[in-house]
Every structure is written in C-alpha cells, then in structure tokens.
PDB file of N, CA and C in Angstrom:
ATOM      1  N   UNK A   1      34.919 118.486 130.779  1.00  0.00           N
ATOM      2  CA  UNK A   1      34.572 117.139 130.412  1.00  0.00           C
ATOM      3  C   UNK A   1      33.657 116.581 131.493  1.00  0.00           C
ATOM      4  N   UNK A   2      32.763 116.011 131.027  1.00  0.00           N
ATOM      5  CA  UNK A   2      31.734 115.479 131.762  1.00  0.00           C
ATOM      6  C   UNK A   2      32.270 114.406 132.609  1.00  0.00           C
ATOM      7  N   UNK A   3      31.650 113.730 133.497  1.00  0.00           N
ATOM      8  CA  UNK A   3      31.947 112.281 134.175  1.00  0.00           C
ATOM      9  C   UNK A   3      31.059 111.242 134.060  1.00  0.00           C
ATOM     10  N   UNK A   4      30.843 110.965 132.360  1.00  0.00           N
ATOM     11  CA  UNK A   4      30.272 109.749 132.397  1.00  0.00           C
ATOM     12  C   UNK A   4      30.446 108.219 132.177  1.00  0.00           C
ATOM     13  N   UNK A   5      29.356 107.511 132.831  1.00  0.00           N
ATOM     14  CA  UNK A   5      30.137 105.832 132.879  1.00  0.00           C
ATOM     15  C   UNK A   5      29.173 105.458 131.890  1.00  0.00           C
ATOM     16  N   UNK A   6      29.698 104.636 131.220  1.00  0.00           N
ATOM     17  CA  UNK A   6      28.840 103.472 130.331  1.00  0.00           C
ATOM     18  C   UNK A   6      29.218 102.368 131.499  1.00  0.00           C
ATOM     19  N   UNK A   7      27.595 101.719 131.105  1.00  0.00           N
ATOM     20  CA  UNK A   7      27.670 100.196 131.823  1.00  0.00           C
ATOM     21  C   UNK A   7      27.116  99.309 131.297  1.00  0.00           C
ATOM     22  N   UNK A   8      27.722  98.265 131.292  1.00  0.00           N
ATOM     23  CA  UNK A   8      28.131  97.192 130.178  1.00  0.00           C
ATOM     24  C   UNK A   8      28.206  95.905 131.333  1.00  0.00           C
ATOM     25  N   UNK A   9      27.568  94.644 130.862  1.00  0.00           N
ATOM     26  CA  UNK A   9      26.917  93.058 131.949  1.00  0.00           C
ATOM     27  C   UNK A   9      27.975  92.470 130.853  1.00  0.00           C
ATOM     28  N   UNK A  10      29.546  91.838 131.850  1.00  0.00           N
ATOM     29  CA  UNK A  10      29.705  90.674 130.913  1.00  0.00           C
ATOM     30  C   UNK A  10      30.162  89.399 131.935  1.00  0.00           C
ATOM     31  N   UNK A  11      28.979  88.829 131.845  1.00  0.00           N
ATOM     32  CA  UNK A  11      28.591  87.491 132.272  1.00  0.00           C
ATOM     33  C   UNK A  11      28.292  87.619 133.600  1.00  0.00           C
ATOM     34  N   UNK A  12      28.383  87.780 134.881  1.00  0.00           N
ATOM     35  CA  UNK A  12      28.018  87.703 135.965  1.00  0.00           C
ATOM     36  C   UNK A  12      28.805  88.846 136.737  1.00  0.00           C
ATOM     37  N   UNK A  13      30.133  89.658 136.211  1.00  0.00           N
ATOM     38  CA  UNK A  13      30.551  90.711 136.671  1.00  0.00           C
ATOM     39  C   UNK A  13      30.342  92.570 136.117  1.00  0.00           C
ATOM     40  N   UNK A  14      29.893  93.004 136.770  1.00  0.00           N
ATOM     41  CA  UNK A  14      29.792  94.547 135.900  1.00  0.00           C
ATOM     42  C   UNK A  14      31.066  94.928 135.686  1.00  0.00           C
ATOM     43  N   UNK A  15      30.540  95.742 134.818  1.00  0.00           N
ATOM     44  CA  UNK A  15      32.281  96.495 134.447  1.00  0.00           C
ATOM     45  C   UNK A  15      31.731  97.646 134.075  1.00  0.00           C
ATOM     46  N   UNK A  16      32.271  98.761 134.855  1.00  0.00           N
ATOM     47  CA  UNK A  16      31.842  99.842 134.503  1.00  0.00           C
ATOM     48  C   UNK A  16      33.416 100.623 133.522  1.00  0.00           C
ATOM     49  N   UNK A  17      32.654 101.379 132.782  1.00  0.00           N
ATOM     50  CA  UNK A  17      34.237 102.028 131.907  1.00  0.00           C
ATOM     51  C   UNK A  17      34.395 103.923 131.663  1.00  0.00           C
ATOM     52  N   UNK A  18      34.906 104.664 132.538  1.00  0.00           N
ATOM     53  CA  UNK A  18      34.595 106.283 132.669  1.00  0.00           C
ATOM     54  C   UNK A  18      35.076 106.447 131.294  1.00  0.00           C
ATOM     55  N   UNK A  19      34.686 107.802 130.820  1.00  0.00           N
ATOM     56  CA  UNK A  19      34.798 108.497 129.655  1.00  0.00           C
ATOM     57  C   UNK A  19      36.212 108.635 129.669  1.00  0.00           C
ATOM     58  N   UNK A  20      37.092 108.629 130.531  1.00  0.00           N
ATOM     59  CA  UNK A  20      38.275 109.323 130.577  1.00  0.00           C
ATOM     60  C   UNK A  20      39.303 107.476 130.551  1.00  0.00           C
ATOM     61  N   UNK A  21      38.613 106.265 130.946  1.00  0.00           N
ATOM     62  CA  UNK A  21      39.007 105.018 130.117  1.00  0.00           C
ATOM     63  C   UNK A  21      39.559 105.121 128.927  1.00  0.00           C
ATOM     64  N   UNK A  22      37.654 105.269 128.107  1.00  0.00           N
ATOM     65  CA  UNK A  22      37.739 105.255 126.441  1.00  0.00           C
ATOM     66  C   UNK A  22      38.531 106.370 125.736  1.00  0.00           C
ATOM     67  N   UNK A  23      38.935 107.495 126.614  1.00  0.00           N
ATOM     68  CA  UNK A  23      40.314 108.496 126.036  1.00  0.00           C
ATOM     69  C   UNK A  23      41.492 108.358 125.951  1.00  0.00           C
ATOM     70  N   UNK A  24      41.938 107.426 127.448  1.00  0.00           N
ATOM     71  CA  UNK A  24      42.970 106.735 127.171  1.00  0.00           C
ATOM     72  C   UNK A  24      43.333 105.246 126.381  1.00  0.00           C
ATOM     73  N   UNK A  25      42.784 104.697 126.531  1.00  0.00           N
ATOM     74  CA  UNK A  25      42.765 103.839 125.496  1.00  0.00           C
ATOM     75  C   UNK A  25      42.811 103.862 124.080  1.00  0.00           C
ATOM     76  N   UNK A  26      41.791 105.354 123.691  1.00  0.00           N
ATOM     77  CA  UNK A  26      42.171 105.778 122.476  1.00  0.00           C
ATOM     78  C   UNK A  26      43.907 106.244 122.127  1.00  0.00           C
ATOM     79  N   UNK A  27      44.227 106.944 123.047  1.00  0.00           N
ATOM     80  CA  UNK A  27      45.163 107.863 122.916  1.00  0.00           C
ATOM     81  C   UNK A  27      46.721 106.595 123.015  1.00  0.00           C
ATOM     82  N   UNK A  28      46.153 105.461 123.350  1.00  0.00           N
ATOM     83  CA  UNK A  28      46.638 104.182 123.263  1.00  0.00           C
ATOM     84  C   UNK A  28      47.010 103.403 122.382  1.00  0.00           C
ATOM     85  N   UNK A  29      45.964 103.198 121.792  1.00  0.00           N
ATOM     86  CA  UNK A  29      45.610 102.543 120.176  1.00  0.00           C
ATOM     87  C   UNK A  29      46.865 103.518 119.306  1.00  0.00           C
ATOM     88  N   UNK A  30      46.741 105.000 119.730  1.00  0.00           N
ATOM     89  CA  UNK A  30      47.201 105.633 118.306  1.00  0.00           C
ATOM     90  C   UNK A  30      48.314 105.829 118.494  1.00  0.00           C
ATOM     91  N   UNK A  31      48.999 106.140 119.608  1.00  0.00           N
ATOM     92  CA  UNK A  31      50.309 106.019 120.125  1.00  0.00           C
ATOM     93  C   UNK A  31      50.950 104.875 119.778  1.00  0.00           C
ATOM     94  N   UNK A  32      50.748 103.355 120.111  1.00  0.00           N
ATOM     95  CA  UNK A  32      50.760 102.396 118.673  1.00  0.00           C
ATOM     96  C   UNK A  32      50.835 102.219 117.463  1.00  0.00           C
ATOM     97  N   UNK A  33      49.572 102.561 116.856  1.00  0.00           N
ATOM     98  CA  UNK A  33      49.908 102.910 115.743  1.00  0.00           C
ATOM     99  C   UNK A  33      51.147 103.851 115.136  1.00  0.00           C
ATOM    100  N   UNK A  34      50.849 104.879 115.323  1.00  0.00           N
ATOM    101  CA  UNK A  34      52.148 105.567 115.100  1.00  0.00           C
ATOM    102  C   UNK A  34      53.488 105.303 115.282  1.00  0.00           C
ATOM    103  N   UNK A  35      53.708 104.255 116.431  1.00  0.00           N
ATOM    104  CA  UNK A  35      55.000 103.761 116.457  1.00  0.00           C
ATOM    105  C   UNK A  35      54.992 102.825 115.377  1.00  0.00           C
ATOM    106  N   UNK A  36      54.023 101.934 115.288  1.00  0.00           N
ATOM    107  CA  UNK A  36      53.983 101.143 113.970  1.00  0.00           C
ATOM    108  C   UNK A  36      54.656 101.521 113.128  1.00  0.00           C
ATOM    109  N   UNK A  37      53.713 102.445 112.293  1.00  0.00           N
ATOM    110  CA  UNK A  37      54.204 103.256 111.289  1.00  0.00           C
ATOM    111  C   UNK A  37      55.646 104.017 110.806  1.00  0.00           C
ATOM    112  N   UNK A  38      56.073 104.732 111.915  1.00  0.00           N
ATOM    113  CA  UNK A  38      58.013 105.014 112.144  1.00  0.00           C
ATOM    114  C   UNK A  38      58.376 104.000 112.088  1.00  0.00           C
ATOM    115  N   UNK A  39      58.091 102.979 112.670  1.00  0.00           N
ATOM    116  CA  UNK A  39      58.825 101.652 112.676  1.00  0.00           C
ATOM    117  C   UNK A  39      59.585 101.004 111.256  1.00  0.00           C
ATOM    118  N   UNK A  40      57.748 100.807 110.372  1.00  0.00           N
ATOM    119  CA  UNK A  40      58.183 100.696 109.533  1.00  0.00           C
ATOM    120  C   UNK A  40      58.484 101.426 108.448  1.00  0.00           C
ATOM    121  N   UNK A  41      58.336 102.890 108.414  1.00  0.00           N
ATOM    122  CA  UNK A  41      59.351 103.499 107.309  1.00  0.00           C
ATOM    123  C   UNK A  41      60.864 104.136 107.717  1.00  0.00           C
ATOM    124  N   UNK A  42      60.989 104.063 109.134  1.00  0.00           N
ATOM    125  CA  UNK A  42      62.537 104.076 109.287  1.00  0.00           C
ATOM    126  C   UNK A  42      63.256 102.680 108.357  1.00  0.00           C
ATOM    127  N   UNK A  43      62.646 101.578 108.443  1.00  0.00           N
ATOM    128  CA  UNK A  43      63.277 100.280 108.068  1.00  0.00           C
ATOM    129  C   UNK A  43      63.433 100.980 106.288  1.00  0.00           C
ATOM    130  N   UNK A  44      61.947 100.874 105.791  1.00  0.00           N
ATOM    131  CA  UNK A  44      62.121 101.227 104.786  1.00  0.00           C
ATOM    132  C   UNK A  44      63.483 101.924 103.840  1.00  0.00           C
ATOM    133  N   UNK A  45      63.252 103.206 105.155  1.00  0.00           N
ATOM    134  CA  UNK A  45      64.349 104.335 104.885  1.00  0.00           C
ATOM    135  C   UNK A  45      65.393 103.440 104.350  1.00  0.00           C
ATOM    136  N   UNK A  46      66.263 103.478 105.505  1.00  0.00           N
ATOM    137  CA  UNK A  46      67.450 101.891 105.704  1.00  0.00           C
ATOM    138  C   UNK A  46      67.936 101.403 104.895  1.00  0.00           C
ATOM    139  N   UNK A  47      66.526 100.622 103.930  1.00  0.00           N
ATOM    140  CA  UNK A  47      66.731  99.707 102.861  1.00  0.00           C
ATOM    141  C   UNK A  47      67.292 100.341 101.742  1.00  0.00           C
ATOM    142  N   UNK A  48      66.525 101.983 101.699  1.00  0.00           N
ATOM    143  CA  UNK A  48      66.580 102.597 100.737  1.00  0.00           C
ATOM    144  C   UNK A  48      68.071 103.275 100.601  1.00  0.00           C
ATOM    145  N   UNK A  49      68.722 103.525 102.007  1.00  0.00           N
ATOM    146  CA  UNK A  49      70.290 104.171 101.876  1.00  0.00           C
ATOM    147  C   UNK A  49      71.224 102.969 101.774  1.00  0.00           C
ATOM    148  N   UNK A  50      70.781 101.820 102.315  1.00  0.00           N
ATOM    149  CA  UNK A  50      71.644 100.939 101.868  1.00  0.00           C
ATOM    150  C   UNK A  50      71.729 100.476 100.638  1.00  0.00           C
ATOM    151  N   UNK A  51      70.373 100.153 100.220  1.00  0.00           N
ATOM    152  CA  UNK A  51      70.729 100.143  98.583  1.00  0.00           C
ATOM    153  C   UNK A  51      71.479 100.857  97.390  1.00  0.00           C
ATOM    154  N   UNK A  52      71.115 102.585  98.100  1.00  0.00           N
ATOM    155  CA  UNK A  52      71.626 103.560  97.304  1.00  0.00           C
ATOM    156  C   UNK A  52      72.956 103.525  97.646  1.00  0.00           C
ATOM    157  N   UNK A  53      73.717 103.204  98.613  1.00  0.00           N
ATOM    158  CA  UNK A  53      75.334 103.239  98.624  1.00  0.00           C
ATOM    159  C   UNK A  53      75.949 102.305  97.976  1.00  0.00           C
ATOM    160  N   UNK A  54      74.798 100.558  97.756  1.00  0.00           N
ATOM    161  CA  UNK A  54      75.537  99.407  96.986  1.00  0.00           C
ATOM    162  C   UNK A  54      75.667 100.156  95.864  1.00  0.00           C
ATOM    163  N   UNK A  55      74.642 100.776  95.133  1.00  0.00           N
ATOM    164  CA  UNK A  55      74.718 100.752  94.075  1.00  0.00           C
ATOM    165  C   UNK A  55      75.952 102.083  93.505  1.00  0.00           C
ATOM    166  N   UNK A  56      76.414 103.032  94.555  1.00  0.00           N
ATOM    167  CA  UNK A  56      76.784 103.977  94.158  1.00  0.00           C
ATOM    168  C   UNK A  56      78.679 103.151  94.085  1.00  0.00           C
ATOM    169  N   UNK A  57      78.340 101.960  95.167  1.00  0.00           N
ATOM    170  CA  UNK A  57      79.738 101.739  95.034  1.00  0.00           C
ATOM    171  C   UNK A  57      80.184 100.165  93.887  1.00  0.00           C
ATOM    172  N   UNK A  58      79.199 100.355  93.110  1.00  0.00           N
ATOM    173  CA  UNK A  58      78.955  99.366  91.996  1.00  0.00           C
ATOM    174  C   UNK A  58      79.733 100.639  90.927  1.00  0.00           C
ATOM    175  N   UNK A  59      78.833 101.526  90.462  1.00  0.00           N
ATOM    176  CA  UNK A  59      79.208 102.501  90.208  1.00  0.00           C
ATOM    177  C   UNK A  59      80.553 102.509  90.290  1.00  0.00           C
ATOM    178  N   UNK A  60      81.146 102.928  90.757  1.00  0.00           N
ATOM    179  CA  UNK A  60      82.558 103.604  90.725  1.00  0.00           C
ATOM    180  C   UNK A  60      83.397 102.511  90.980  1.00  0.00           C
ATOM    181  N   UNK A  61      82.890 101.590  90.888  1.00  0.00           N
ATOM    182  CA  UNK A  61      84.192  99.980  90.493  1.00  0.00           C
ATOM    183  C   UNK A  61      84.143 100.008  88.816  1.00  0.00           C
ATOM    184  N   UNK A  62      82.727 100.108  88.584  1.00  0.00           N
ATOM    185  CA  UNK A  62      82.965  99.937  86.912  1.00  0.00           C
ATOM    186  C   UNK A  62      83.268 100.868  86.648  1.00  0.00           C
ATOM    187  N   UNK A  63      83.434 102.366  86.843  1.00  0.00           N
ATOM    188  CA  UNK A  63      84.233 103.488  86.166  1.00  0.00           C
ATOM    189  C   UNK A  63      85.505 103.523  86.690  1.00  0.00           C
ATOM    190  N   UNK A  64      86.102 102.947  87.628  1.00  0.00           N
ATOM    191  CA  UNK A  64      87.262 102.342  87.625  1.00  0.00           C
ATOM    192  C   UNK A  64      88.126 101.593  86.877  1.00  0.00           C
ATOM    193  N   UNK A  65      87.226 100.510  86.436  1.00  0.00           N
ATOM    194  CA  UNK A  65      87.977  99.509  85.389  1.00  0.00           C
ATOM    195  C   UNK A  65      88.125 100.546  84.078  1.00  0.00           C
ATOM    196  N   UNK A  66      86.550 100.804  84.012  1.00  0.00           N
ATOM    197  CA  UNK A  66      86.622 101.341  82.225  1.00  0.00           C
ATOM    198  C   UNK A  66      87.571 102.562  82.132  1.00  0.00           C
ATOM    199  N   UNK A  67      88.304 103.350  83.348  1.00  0.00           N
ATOM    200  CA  UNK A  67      88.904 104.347  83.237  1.00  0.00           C
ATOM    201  C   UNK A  67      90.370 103.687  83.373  1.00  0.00           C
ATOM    202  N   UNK A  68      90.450 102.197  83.802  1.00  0.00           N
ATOM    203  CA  UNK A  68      91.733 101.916  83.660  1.00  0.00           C
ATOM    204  C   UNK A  68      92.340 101.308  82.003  1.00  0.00           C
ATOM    205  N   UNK A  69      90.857 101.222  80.834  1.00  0.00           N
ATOM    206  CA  UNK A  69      91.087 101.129  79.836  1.00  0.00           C
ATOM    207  C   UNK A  69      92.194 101.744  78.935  1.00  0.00           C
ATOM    208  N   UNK A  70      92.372 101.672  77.832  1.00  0.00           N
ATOM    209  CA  UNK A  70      93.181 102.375  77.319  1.00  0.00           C
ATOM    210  C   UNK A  70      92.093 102.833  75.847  1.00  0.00           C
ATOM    211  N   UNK A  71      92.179 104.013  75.335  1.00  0.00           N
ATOM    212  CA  UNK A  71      91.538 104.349  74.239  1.00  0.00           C
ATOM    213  C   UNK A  71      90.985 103.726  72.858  1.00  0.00           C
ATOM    214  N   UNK A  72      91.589 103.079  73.156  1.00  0.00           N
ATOM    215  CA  UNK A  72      91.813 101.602  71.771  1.00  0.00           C
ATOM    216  C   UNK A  72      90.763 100.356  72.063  1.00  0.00           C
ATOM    217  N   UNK A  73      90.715 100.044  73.871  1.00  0.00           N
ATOM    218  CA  UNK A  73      90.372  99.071  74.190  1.00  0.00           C
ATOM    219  C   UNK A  73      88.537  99.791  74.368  1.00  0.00           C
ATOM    220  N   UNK A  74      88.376 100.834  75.207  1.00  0.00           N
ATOM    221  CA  UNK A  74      87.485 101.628  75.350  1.00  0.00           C
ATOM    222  C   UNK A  74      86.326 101.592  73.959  1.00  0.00           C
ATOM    223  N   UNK A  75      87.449 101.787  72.477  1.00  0.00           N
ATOM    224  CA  UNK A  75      86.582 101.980  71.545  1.00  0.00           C
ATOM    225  C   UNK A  75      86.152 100.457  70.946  1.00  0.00           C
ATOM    226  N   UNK A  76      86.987  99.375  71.101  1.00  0.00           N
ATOM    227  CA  UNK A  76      86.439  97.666  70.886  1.00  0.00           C
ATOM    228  C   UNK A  76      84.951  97.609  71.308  1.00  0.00           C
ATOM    229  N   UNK A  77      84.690  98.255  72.574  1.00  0.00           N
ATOM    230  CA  UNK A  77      83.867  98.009  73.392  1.00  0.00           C
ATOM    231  C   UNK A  77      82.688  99.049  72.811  1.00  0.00           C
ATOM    232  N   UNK A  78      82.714  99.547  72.360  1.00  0.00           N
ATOM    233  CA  UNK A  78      82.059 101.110  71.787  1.00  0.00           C
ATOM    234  C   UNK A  78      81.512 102.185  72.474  1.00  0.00           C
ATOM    235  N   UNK A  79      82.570 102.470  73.447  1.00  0.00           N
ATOM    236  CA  UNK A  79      82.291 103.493  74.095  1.00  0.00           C
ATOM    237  C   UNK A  79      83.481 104.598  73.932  1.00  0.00           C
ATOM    238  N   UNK A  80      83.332 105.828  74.232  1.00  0.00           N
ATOM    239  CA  UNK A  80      84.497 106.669  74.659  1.00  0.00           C
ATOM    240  C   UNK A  80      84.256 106.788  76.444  1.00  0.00           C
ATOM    241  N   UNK A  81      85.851 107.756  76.468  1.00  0.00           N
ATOM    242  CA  UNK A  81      86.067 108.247  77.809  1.00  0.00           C
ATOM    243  C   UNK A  81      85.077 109.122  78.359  1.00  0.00           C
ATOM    244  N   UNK A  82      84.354 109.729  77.353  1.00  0.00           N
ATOM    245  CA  UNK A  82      83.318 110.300  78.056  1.00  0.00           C
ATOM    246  C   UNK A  82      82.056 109.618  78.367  1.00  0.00           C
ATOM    247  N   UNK A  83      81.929 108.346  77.689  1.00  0.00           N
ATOM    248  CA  UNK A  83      80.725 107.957  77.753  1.00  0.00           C
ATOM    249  C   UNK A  83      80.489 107.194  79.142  1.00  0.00           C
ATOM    250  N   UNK A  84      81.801 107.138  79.503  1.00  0.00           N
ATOM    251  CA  UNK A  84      81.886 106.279  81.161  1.00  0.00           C
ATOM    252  C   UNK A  84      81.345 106.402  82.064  1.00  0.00           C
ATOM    253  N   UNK A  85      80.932 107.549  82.824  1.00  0.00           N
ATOM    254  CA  UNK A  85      79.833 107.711  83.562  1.00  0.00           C
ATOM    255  C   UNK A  85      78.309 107.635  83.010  1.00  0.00           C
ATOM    256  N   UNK A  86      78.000 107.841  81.824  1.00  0.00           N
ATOM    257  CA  UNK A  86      76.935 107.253  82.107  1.00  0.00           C
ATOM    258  C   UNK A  86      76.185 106.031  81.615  1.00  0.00           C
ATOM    259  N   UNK A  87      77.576 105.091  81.208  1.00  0.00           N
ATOM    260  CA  UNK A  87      77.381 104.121  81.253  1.00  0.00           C
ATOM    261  C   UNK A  87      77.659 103.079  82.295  1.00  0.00           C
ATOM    262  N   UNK A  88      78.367 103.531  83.300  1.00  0.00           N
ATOM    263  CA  UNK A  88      78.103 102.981  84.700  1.00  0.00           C
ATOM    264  C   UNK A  88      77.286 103.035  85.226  1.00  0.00           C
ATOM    265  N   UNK A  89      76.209 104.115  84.746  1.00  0.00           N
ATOM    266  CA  UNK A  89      74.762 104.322  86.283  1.00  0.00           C
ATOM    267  C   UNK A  89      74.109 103.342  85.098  1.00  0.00           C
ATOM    268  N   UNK A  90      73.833 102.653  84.138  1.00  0.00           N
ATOM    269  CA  UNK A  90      73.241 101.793  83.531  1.00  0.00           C
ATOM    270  C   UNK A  90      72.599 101.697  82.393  1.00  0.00           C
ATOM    271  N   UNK A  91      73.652 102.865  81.700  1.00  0.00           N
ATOM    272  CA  UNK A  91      72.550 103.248  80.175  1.00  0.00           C
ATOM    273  C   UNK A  91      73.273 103.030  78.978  1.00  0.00           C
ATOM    274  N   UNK A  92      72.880 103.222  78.150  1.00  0.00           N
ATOM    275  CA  UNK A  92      73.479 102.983  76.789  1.00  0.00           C
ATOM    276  C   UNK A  92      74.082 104.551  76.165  1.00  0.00           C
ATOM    277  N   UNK A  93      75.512 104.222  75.563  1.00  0.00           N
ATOM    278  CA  UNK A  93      76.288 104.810  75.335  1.00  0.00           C
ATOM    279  C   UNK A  93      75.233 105.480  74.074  1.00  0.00           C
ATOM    280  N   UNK A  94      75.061 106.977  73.786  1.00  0.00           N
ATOM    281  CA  UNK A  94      74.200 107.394  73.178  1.00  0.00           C
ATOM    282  C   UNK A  94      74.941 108.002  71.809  1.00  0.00           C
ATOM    283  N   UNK A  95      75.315 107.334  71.196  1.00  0.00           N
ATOM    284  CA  UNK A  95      76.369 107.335  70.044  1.00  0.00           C
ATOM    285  C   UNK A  95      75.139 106.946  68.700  1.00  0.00           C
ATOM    286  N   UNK A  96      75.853 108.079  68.086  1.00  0.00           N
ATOM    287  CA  UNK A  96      74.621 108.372  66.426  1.00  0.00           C
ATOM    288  C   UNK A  96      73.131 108.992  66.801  1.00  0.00           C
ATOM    289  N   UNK A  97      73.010 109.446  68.295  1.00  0.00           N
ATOM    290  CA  UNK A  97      72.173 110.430  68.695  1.00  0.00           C
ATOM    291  C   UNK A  97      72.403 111.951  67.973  1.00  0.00           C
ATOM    292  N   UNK A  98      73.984 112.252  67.350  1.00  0.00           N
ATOM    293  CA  UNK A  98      74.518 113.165  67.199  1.00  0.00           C
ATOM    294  C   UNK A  98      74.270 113.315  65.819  1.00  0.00           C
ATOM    295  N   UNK A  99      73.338 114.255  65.387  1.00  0.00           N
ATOM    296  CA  UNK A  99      73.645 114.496  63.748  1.00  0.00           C
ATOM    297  C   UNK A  99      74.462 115.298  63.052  1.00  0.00           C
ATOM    298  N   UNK A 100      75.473 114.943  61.967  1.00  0.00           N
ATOM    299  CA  UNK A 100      76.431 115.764  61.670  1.00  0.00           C
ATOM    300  C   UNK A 100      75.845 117.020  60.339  1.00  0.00           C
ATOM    301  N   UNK A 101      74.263 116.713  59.723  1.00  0.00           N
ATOM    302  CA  UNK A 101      74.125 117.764  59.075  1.00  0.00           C
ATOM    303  C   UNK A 101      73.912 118.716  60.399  1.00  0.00           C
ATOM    304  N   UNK A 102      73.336 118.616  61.177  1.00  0.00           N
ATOM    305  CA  UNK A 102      72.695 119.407  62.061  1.00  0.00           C
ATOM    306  C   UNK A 102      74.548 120.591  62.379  1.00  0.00           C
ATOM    307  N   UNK A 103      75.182 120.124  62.541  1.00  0.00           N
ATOM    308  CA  UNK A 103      76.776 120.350  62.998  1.00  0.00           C
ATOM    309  C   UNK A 103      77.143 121.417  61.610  1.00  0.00           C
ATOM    310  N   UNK A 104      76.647 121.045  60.241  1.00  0.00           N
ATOM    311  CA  UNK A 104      77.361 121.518  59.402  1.00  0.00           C
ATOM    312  C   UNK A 104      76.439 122.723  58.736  1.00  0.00           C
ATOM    313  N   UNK A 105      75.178 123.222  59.377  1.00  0.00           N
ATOM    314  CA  UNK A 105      74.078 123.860  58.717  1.00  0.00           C
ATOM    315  C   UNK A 105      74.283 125.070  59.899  1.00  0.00           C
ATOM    316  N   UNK A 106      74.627 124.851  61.614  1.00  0.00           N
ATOM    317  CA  UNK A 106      75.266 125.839  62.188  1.00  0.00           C
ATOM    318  C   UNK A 106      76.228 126.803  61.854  1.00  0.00           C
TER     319      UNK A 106
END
C-alpha cells in the first residue's frame, strides 16, 4: 500500500488525511452498519418467537376447552373431535369436503 495524503483547505487550517485514515474510517462506517443491521433483525427475530409462542399457547387453551366438550356439545357447534386441531390453528372445520359417491364407486 502506497503512502498517500490527500490535501484538503478548510478555512484557515490544513488537514491533511493518509490513505490508511480513509480505510479506517471505511472499515468504520461498515462495522456500524452491520451492527445496525443484527441489531435490528435480532429484534425482529424476538418479535417473531414471541409471537409464535402467544399464538401456540392460544392454541392449546382452545383445544383444551373444545377437548373438554362432550360429543353432543362438540356437534351443536359443528365440529367433531377430530376437527379440533385444526380448528384451533384458525380454519374452518372442512365438513362436506368429503364426497360419499366418491366412497361408494371405490
């Protein structure tokens, strides 16, 4: 690596700045940056496992209740015992998806 200065007049004092300045300074800037950046997708992360545990423990309160149903009460509601999980993660009980010619032509 060479040893050169840029020289640069600001206002009545020189300032001279070596090549090996503008390297560190670079190597400055990006070292920054980069912490930036971890910074903010560790947080991100975070948001993202904390959310995923609310929701997992949302989850398994309502397949709690609906499993403390009784078969009778389960079907008022129009679901079965099987349909409980995946109508806790947030979907619709997929009932008359099922065709019975399809059942009787097997």
């Amino acid at each position: 690596m060479t040893k050169q200065t840029i020289h640069t007049t600001a206002g009545a004092d020189e300032l001279f700045i070596t090549e090996m300045d503008v390297i560190r300074r670079a190597h400055r800037a990006r070292s920054e940056a980069i912490a930036n950046w971890l910074e903010t997708a560790g947080k991100a992360v975070g948001r993202w496992f904390r959310a995923s545990f609310r929701r997992g423990r949302e989850r398994q309160r309502i397949m709690n209740e609906l499993y403390s149903l009784d078969d009778r009460s389960l079907s008022d509601i129009g679901i079965t015992r099987g349909d409980i999980p995946f109508v806790a993660s947030g979907h619709s009980p997929a009932h008359g998806s099922y065709n019975d010619n399809d059942a009787k032509a097997a």
